[in-house]
Protein backbone atom coordinates (compact mmCIF):
# COMPACT_ATOMS: atom_id res chain seq x y z
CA UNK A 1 -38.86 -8.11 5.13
CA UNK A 2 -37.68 -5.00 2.84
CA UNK A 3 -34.18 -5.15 1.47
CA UNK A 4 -33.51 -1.65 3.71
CA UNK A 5 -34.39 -3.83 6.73
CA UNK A 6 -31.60 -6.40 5.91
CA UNK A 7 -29.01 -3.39 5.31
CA UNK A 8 -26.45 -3.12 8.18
CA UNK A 9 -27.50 -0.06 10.72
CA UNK A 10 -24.60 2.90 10.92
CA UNK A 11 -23.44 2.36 14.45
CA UNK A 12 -20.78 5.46 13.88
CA UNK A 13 -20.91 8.02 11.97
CA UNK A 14 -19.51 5.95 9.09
CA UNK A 15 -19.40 2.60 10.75
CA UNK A 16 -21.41 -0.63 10.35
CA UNK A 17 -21.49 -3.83 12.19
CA UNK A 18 -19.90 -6.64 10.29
CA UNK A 19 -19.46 -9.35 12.77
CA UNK A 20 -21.02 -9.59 16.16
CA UNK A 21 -19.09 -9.80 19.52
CA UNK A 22 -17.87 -12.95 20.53
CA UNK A 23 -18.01 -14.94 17.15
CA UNK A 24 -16.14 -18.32 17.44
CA UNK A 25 -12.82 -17.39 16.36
CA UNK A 26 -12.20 -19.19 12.82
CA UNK A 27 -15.86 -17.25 12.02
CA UNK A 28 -13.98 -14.16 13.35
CA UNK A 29 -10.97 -14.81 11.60
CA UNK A 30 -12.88 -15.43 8.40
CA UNK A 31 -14.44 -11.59 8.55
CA UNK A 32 -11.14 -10.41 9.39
CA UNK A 33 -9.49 -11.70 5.90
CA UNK A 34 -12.58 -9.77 4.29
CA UNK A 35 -10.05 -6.30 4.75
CA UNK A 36 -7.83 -4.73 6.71
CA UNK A 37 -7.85 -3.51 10.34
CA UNK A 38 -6.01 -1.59 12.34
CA UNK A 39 -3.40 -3.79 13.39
CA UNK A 40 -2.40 -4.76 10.04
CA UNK A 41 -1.81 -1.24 8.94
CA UNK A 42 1.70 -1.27 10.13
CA UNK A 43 2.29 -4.12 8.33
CA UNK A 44 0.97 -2.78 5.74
CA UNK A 45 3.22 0.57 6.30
CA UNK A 46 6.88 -1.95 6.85
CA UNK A 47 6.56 -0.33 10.02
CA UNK A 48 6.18 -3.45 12.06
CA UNK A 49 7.91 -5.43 13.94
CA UNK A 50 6.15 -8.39 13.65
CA UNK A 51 4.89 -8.90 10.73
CA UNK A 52 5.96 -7.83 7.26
CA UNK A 53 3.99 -6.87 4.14
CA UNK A 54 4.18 -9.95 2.55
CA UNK A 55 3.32 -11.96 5.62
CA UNK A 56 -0.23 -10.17 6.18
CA UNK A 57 -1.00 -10.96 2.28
CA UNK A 58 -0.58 -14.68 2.50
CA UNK A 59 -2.61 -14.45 5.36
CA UNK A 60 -5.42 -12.18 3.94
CA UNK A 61 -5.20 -14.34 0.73
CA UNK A 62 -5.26 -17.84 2.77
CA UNK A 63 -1.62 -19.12 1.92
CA UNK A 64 -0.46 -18.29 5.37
CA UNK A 65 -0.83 -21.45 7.00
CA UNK A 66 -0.13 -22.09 10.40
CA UNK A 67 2.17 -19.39 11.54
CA UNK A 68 3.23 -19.87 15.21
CA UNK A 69 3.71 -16.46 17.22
CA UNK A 70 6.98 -16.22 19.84
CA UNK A 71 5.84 -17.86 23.61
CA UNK A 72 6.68 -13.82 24.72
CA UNK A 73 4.52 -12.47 21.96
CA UNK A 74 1.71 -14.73 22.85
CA UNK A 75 2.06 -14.46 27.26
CA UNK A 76 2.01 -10.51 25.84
CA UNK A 77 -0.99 -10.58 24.41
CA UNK A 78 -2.85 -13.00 26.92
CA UNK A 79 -1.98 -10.05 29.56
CA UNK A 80 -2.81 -7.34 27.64
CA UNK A 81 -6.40 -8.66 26.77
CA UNK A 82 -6.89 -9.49 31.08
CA UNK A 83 -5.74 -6.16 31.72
CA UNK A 84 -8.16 -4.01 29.36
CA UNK A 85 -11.18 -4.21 31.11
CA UNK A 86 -8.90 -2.51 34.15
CA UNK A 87 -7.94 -0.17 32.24
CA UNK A 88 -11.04 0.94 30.75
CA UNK A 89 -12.36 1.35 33.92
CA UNK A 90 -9.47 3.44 35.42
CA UNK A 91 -9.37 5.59 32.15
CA UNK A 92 -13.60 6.55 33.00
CA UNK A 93 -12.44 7.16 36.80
CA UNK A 94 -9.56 9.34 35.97
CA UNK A 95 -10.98 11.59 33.06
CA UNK A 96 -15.03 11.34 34.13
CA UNK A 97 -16.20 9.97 30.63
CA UNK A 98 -18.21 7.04 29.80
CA UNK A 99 -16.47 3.74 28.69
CA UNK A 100 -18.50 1.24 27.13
CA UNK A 101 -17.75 -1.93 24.97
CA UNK A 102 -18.64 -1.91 20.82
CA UNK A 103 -21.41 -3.68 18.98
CA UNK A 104 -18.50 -6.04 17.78
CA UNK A 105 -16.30 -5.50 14.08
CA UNK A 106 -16.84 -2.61 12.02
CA UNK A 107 -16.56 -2.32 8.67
CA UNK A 108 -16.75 1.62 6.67
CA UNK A 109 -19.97 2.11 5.30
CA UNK A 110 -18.41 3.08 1.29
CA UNK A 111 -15.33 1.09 2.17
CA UNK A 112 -15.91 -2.20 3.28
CA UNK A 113 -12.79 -3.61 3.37
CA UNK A 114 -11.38 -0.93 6.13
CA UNK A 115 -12.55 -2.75 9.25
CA UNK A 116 -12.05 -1.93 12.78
CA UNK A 117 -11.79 -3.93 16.10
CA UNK A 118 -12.56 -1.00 18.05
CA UNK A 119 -11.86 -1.81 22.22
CA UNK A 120 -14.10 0.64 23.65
CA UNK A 121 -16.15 3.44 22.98
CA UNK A 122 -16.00 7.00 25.41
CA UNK A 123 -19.74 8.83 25.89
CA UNK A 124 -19.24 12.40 27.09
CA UNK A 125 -21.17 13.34 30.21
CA UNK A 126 -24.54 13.88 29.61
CA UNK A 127 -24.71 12.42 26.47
CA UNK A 128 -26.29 9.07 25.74
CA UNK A 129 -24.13 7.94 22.50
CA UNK A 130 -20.38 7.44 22.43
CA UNK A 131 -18.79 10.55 20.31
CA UNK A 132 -15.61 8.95 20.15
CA UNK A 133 -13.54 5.60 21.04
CA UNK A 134 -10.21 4.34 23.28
CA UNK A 135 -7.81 2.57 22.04
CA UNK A 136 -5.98 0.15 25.02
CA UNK A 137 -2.58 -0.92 25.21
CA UNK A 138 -0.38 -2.90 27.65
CA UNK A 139 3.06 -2.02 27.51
CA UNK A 140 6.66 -2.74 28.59
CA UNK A 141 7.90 -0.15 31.41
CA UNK A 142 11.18 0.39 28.90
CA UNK A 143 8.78 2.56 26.41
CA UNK A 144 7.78 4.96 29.32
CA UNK A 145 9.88 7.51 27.56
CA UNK A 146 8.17 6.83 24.61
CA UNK A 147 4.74 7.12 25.89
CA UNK A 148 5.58 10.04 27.57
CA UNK A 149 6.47 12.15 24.40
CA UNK A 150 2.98 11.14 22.84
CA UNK A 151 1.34 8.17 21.02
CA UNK A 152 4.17 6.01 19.51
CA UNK A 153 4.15 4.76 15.57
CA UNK A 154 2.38 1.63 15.52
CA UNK A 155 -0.63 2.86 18.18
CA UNK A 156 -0.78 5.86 16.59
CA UNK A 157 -1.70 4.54 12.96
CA UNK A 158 -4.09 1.93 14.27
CA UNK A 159 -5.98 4.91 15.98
CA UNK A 160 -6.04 6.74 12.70
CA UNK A 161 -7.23 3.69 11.18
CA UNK A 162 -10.08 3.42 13.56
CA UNK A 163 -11.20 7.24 13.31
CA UNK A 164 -10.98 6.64 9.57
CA UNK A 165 -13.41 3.60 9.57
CA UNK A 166 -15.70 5.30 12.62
CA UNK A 167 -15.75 8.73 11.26
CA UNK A 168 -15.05 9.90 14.47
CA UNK A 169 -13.03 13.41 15.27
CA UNK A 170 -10.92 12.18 17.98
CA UNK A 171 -10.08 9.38 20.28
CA UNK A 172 -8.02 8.56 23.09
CA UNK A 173 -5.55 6.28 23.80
CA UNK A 174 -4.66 4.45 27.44
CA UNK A 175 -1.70 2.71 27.90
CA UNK A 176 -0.65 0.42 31.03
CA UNK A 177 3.45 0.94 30.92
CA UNK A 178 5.21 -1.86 33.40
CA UNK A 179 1.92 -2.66 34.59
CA UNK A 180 1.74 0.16 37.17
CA UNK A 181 1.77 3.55 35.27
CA UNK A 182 -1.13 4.28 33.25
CA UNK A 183 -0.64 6.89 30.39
CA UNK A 184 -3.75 8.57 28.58
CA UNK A 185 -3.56 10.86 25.41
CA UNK A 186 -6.15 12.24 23.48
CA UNK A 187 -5.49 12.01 19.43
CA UNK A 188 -7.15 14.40 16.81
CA UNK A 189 -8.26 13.31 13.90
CA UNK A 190 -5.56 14.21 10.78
CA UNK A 191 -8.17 14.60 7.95
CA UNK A 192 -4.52 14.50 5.80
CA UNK A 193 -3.32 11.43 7.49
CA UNK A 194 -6.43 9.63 6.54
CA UNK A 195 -6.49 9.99 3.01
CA UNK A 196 -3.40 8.92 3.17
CA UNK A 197 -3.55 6.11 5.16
CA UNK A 198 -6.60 5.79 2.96
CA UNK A 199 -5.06 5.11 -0.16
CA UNK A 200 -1.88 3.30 0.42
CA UNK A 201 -3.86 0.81 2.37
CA UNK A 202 -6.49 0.20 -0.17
CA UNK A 203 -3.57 0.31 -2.99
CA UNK A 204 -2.39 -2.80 -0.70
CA UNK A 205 -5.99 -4.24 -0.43
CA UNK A 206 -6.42 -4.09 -4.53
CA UNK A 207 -3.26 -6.20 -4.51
CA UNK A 208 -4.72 -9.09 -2.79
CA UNK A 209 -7.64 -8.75 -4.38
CA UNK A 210 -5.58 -9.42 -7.81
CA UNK A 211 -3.74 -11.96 -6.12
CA UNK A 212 -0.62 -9.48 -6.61
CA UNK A 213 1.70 -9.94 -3.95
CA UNK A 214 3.86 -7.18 -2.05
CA UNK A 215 7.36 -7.41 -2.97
CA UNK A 216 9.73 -9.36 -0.85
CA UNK A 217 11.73 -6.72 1.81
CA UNK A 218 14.39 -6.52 4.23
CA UNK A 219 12.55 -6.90 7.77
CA UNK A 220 13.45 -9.51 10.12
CA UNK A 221 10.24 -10.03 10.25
CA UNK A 222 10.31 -11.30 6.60
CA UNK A 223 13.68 -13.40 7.43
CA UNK A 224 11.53 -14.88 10.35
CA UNK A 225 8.39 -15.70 7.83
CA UNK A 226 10.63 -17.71 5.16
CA UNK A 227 12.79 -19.66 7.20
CA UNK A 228 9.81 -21.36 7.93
CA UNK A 229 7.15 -20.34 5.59
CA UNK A 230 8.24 -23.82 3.16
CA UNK A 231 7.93 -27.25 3.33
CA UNK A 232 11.34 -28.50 2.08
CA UNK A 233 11.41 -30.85 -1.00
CA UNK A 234 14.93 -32.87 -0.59
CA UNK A 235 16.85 -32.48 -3.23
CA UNK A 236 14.30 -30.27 -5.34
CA UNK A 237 15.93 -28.04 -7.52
CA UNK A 238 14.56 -24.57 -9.00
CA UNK A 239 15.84 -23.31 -12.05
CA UNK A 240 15.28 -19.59 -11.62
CA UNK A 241 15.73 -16.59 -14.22
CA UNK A 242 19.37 -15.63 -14.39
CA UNK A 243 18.23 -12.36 -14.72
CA UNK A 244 16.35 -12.07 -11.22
CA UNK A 245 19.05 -14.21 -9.48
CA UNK A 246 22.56 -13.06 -10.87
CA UNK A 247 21.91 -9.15 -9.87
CA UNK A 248 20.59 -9.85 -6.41
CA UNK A 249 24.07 -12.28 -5.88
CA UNK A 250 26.34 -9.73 -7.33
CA UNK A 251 24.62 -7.14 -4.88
CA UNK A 252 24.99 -9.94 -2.22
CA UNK A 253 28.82 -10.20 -2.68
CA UNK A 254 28.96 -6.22 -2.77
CA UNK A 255 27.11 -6.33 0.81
CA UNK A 256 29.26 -8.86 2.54
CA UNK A 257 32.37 -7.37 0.81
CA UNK A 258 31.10 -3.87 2.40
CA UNK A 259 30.19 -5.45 5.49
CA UNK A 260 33.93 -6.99 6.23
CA UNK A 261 35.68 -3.42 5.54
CA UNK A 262 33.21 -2.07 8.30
CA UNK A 263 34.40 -4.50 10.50
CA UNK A 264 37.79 -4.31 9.66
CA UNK A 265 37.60 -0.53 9.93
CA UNK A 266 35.49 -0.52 12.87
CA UNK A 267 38.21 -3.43 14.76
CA UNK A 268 41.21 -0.23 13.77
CA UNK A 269 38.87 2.75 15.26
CA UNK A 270 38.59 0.18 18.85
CA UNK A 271 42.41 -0.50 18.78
CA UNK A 272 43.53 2.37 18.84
CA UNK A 273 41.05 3.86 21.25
CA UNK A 274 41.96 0.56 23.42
CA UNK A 275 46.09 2.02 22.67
CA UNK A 276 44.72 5.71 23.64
CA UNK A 277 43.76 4.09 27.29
CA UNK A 278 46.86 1.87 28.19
CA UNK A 279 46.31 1.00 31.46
CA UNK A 280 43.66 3.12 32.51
CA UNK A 281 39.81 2.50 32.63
CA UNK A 282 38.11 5.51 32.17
CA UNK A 283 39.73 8.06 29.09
CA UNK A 284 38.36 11.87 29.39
CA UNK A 285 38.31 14.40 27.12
CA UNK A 286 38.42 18.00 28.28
CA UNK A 287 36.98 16.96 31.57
CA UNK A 288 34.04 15.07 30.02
CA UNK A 289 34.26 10.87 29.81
CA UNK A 290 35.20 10.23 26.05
CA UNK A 291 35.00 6.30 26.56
CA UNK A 292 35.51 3.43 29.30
CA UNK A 293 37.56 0.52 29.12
CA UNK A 294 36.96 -1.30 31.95
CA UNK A 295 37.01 -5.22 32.56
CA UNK A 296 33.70 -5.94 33.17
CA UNK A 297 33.46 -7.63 30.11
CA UNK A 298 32.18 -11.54 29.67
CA UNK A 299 34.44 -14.00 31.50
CA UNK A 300 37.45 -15.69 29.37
CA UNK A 301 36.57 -19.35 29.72
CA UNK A 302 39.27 -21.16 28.30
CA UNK A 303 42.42 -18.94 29.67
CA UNK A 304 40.47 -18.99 33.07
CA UNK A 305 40.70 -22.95 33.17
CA UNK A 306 44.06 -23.17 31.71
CA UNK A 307 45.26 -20.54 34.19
CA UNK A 308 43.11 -22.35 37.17
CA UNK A 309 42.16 -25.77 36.56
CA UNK A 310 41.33 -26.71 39.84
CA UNK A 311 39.38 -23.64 40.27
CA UNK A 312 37.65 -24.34 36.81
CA UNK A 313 36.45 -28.02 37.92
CA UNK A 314 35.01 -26.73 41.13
CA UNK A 315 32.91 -24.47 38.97
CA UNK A 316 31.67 -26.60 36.37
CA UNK A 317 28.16 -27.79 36.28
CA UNK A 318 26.32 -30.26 34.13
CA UNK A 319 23.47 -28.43 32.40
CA UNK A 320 20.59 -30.73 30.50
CA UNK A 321 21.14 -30.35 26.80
CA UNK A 322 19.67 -32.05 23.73
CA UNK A 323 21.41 -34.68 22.18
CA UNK A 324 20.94 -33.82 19.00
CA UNK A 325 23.03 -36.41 17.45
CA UNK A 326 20.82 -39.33 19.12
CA UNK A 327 18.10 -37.65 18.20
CA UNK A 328 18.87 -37.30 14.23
CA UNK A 329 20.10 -40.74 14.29
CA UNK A 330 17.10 -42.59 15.92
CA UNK A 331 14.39 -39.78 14.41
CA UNK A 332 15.57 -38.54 10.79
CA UNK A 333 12.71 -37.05 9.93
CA UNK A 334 11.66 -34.84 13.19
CA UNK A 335 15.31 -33.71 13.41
CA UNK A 336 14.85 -32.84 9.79
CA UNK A 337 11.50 -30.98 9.94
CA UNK A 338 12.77 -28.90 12.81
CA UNK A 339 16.23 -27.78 11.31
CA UNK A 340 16.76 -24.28 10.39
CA UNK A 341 17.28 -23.42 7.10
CA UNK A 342 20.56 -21.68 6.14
CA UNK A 343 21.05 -19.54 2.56
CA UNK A 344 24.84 -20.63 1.10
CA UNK A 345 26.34 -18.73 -1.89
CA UNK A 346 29.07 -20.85 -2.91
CA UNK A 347 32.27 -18.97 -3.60
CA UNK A 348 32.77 -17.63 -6.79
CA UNK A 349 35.16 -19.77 -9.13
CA UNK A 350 38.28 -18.12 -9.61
CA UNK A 351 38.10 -18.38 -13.36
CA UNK A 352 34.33 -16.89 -13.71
């Protein structure tokens, strides 16, 4: 067999077939730590929610470990994956084009680390090859607004990154909001956008290649990662560089100082607005509702049952509850394991 016979086949006009469809999924995995697809270029960006840029290059590296996803993240994507097949086939009813499913991962044919997990590809009428591809999503009925305006952030860029590895001019996008209003939008290929997608991706890409991590940032999805990303050594002790740690403390106390003259600030602007009201409910300004103070507000437990304790008792209930206390007594180390970890700056010393 010639070496041009071994050579993947363009399936696109710049994509090739890395990984069949339906490869066990470690082998699938596996390809997907070869480069970056389109759901990592948020990520990638700090413009997801989920994960963080430092989170997707422990796992393209193989540090990651076992990261569990939320139940709700998980039941989300279990529905979105039975519903796409529906959805494909309402999106060919509804526009008249041909919906067919991919020859499995692609990779770009110069690049080979851009990848693409494409979920269907759209054949014009009377043509026999698809020309572009549809990108399905399954959606919460609270971003209907959001849909309605256009593609949203985080769809948008994976379709980019999926016209950058295909070499396709446009695609189209389907989404399923509340699971009973189907949105469709076609998206044009930015030739700008994918340069620069381009080279901020592959500038992250050359990082883990040189084992160079992403620095460490503010998302909660980074807060999520390290309060469980370690195994905790009792007792261990790091001595760290006082230069790293002494500026990020003193910023720390600057923060927290900031943050309690909001509050206190933001407790004066609400008392006197609440003083402005009095005994009314509803304030207007110039005919227009300025603000509403209204008690609708959650329930005052304890001056309900010291008003009404009789009234209180007839309304308490016994709910099941961990016993926690039995639990790190008899088993140390599972309570242990499972604890969250808290950060604690102790208090400056008066003297310092």
């Amino acid at each position: 067999m010639s070496a041009a016979a071994t050579q993947p086949q363009l399936v696109t006009p710049t994509g090739l077939v890395v990984a069949p469809p339906g490869l066990e999924r470690e082998a699938w995995l596996s390809v997907r730590r070869q480069g970056i697809g389109g759901s990592d270029v948020a990520a990638v960006l700090g413009m997801s929610q989920y994960t963080s840029p430092i989170e997707l290059y422990l796992d393209k590296v193989g540090e990651l470990g076992d990261v569990r996803r939320s139940p709700e993240l998980v039941e989300a994507a279990f529905w979105g994956h039975q519903h796409e097949s529906t959805i494909a086939a309402v999106f060919a009813e509804r526009t008249g084009l041909g919906v067919v499913e991919g020859p499995g991962m692609l990779a770009h044919r110069e690049h080979r680390w851009m990848l693409a997990n494409v979920d269907r590809y759209v054949i014009e009428p009377g043509e026999r090859t698809p020309s572009s591809l549809l990108e399905i999503k399954t959606r919460s009925a609270f971003q209907l607004d959001e849909w309605l305006l256009g593609v949203p952030d985080g769809p948008a860029l994976q379709t980019h990154w999926y016209l950058a590895v295909t070499g396709y001019a446009h695609a189209h996008v389907a989404a399923l909001l509340g699971g009973n209003r189907l949105i469709i939008h076609r998206v044009e290929r930015d030739e700008g956008l994918v340069e620069h997608l381009v080279e901020i991706v592959g500038a992250f890409w050359q990082g883990v290649l040189d084992r160079r991590p992403p620095p460490v940032d503010g998302s909660e999805a980074t807060a999520e990662l390290l309060g469980h990303l370690y195994d905790v050594a009792p007792h261990h002790v790091t001595v760290a560089d006082p230069a790293e740690v002494r500026p990020l403390l003193e910023r720390r106390r600057e923060l927290k100082a900031r943050e309690q003259r909001t509050a206190d600030e933001l407790r004066e602007v609400d008392n006197r607005l609440k003083a402005t009201a009095g005994e009314a409910e509803v304030v207007k300004v110039q005919g227009e509702v300025a603000f509403t103070w209204k008690r609708n507000g959650p329930l005052a437990a304890k001056r309900f049952t010291a008003a009404h304790p009789d009234l209180a008792q007839q309304y308490t209930h016994r709910v099941d509850a961990l016993d926690t206390q039995r639990l790190a007594a008899e088993h140390p180390d599972e309570f242990r394991a499972h604890r969250a970890r808290r950060l604690v700056v102790p208090k400056e010393n008066a003297a310092a």
